[in-house]
N, C-alpha and C. Protein backbone atom coordinates (compact mmCIF):
# COMPACT_ATOMS: atom_id res chain seq x y z
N UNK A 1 0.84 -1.18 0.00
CA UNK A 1 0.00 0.00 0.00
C UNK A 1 0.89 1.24 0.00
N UNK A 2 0.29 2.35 -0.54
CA UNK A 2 1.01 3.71 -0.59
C UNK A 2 0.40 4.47 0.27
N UNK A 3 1.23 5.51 0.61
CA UNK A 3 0.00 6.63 1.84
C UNK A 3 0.67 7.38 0.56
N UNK A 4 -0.16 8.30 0.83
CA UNK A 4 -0.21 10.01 0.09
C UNK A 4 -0.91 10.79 0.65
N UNK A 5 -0.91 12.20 0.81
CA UNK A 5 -1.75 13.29 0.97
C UNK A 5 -2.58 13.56 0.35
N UNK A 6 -4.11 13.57 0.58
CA UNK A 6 -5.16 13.92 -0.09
C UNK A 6 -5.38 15.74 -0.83
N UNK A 7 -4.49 16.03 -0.09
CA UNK A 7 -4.36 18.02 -0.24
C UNK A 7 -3.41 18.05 -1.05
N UNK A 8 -1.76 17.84 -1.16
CA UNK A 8 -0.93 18.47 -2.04
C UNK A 8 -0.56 17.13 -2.66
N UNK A 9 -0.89 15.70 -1.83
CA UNK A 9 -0.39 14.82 -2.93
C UNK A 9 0.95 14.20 -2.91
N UNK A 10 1.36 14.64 -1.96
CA UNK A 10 2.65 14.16 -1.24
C UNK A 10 3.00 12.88 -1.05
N UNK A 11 3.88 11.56 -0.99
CA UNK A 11 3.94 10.19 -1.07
C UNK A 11 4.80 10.10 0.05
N UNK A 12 4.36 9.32 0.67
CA UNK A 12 5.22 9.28 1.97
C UNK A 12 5.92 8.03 1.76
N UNK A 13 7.16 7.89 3.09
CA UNK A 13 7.68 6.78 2.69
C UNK A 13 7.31 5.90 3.82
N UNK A 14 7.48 4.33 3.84
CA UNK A 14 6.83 3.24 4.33
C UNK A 14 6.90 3.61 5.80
N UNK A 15 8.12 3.81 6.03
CA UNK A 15 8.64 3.36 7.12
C UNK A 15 8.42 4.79 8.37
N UNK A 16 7.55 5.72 7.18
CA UNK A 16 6.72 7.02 8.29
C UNK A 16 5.55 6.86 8.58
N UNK A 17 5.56 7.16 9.84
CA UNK A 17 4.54 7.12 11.06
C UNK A 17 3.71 7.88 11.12
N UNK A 18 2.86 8.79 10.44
CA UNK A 18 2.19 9.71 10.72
C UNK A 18 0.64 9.93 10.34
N UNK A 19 -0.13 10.63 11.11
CA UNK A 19 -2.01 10.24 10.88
C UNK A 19 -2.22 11.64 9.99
N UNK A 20 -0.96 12.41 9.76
CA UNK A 20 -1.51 13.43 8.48
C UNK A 20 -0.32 14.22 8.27
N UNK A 21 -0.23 14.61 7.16
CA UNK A 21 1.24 15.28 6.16
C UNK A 21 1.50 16.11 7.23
N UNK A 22 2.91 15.44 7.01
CA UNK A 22 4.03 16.22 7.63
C UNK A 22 4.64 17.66 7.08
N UNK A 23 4.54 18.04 5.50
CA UNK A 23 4.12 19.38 4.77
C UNK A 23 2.84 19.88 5.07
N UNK A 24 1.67 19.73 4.56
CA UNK A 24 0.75 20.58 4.49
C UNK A 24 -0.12 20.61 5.70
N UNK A 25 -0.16 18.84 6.59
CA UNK A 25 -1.19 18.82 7.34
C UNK A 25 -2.65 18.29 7.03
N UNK A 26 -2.41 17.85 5.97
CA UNK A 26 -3.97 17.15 4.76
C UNK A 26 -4.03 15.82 5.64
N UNK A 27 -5.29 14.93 5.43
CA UNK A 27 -5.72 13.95 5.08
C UNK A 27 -4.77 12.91 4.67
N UNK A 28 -4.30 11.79 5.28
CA UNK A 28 -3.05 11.10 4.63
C UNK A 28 -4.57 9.90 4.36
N UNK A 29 -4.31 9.24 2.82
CA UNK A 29 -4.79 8.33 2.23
C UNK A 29 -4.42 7.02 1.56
N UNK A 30 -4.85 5.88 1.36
CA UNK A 30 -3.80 5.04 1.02
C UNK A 30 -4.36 4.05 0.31
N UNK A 31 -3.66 3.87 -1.16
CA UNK A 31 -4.06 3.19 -2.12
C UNK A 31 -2.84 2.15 -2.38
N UNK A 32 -3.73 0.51 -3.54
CA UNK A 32 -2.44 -0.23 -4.03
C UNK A 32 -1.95 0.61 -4.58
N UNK A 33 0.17 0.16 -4.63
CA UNK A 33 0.98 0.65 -5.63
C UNK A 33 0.81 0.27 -6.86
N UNK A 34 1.30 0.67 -7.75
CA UNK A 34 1.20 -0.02 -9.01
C UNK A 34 2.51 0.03 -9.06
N UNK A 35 3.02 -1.56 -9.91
CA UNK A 35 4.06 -2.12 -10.10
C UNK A 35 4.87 -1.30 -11.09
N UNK A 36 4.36 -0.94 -12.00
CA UNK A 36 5.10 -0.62 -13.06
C UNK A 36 5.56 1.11 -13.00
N UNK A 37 4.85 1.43 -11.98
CA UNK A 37 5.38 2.86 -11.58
C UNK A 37 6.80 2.75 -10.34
N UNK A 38 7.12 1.67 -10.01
CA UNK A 38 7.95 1.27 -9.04
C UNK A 38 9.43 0.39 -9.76
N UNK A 39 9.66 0.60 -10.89
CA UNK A 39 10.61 -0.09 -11.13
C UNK A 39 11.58 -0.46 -10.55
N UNK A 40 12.03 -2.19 -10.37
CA UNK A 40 13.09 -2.60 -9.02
C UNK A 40 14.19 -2.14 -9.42
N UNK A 41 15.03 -1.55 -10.22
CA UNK A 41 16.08 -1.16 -10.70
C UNK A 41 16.39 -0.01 -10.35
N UNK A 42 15.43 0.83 -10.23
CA UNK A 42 15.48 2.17 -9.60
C UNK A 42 16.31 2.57 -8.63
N UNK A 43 16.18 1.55 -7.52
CA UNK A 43 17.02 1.53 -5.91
C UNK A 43 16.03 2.17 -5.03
N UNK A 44 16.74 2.31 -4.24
CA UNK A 44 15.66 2.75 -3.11
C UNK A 44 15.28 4.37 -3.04
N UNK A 45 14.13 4.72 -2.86
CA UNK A 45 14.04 6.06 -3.14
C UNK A 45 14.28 7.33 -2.34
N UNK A 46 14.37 8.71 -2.42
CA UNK A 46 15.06 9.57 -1.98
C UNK A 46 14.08 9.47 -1.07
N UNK A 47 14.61 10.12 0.32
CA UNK A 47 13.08 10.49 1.65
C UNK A 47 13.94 11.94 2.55
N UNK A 48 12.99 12.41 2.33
CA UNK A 48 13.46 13.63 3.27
C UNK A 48 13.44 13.71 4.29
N UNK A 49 13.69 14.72 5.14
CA UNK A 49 13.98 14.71 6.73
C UNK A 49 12.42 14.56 7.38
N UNK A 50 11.18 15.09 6.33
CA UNK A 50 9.67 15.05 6.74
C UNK A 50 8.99 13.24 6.76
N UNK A 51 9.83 12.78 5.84
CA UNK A 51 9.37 11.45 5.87
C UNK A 51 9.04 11.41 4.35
N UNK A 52 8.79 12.28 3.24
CA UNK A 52 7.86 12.52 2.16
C UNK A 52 9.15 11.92 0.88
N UNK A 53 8.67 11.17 -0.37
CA UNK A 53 9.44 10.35 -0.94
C UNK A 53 9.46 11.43 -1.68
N UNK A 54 10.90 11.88 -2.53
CA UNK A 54 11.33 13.16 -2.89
C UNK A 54 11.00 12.44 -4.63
N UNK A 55 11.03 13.19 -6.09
CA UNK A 55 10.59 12.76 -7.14
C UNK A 55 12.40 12.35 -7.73
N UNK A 56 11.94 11.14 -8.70
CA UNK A 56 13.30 10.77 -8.77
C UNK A 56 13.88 11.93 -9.71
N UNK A 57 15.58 12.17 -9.68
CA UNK A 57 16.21 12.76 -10.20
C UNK A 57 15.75 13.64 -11.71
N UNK A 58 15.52 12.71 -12.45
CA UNK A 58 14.70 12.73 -14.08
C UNK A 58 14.21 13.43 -13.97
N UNK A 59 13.19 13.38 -13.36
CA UNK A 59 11.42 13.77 -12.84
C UNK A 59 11.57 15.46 -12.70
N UNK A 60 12.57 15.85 -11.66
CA UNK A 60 13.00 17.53 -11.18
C UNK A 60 13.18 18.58 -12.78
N UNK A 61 12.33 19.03 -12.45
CA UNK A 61 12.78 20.32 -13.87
C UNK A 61 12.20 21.76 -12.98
N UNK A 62 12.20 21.80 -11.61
CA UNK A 62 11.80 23.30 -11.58
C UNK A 62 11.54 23.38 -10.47
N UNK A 63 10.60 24.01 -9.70
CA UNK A 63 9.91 24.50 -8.55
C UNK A 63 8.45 23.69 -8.63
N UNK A 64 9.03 22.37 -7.43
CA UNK A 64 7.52 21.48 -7.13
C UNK A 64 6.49 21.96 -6.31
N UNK A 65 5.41 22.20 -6.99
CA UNK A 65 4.21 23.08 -6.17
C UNK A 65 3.08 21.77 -6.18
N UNK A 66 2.22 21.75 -5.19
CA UNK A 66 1.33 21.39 -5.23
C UNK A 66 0.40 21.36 -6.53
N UNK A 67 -0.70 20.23 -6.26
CA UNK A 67 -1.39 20.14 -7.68
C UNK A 67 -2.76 20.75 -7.28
């Protein structure tokens, strides 16, 4: 299962503890992963000091704002 934030959408990582975003303070929600968005080759993914899974390297082109 994935948690995410229902407000900005945020992906937390497994191994955080928390009953609502550690950024915004939203609704934490939690759906299956999908496999093919998780590629095992990848490695393990970035996590910040909030707990929140950072976007991989590729992914970064700018200033990440909420959706």
């Amino acid at each position: 299962m994935e948690r995410f934030c229902a407000n900005c959408h945020a992906v937390l990582a497994e191994e955080t503890q928390a009953d609502w975003c550690p950024a915004c303070g939203g609704a934490i929600l939690e759906r299956a992963s999908d496999p093919a968005l998780h590629p095992t080759a990848a490695g393990k993914p970035e996590v910040d000091h909030r707990g929140i899974v950072l976007p991989r390297r590729h992914a970064l082109g700018g200033i990440i704002t909420p959706q």
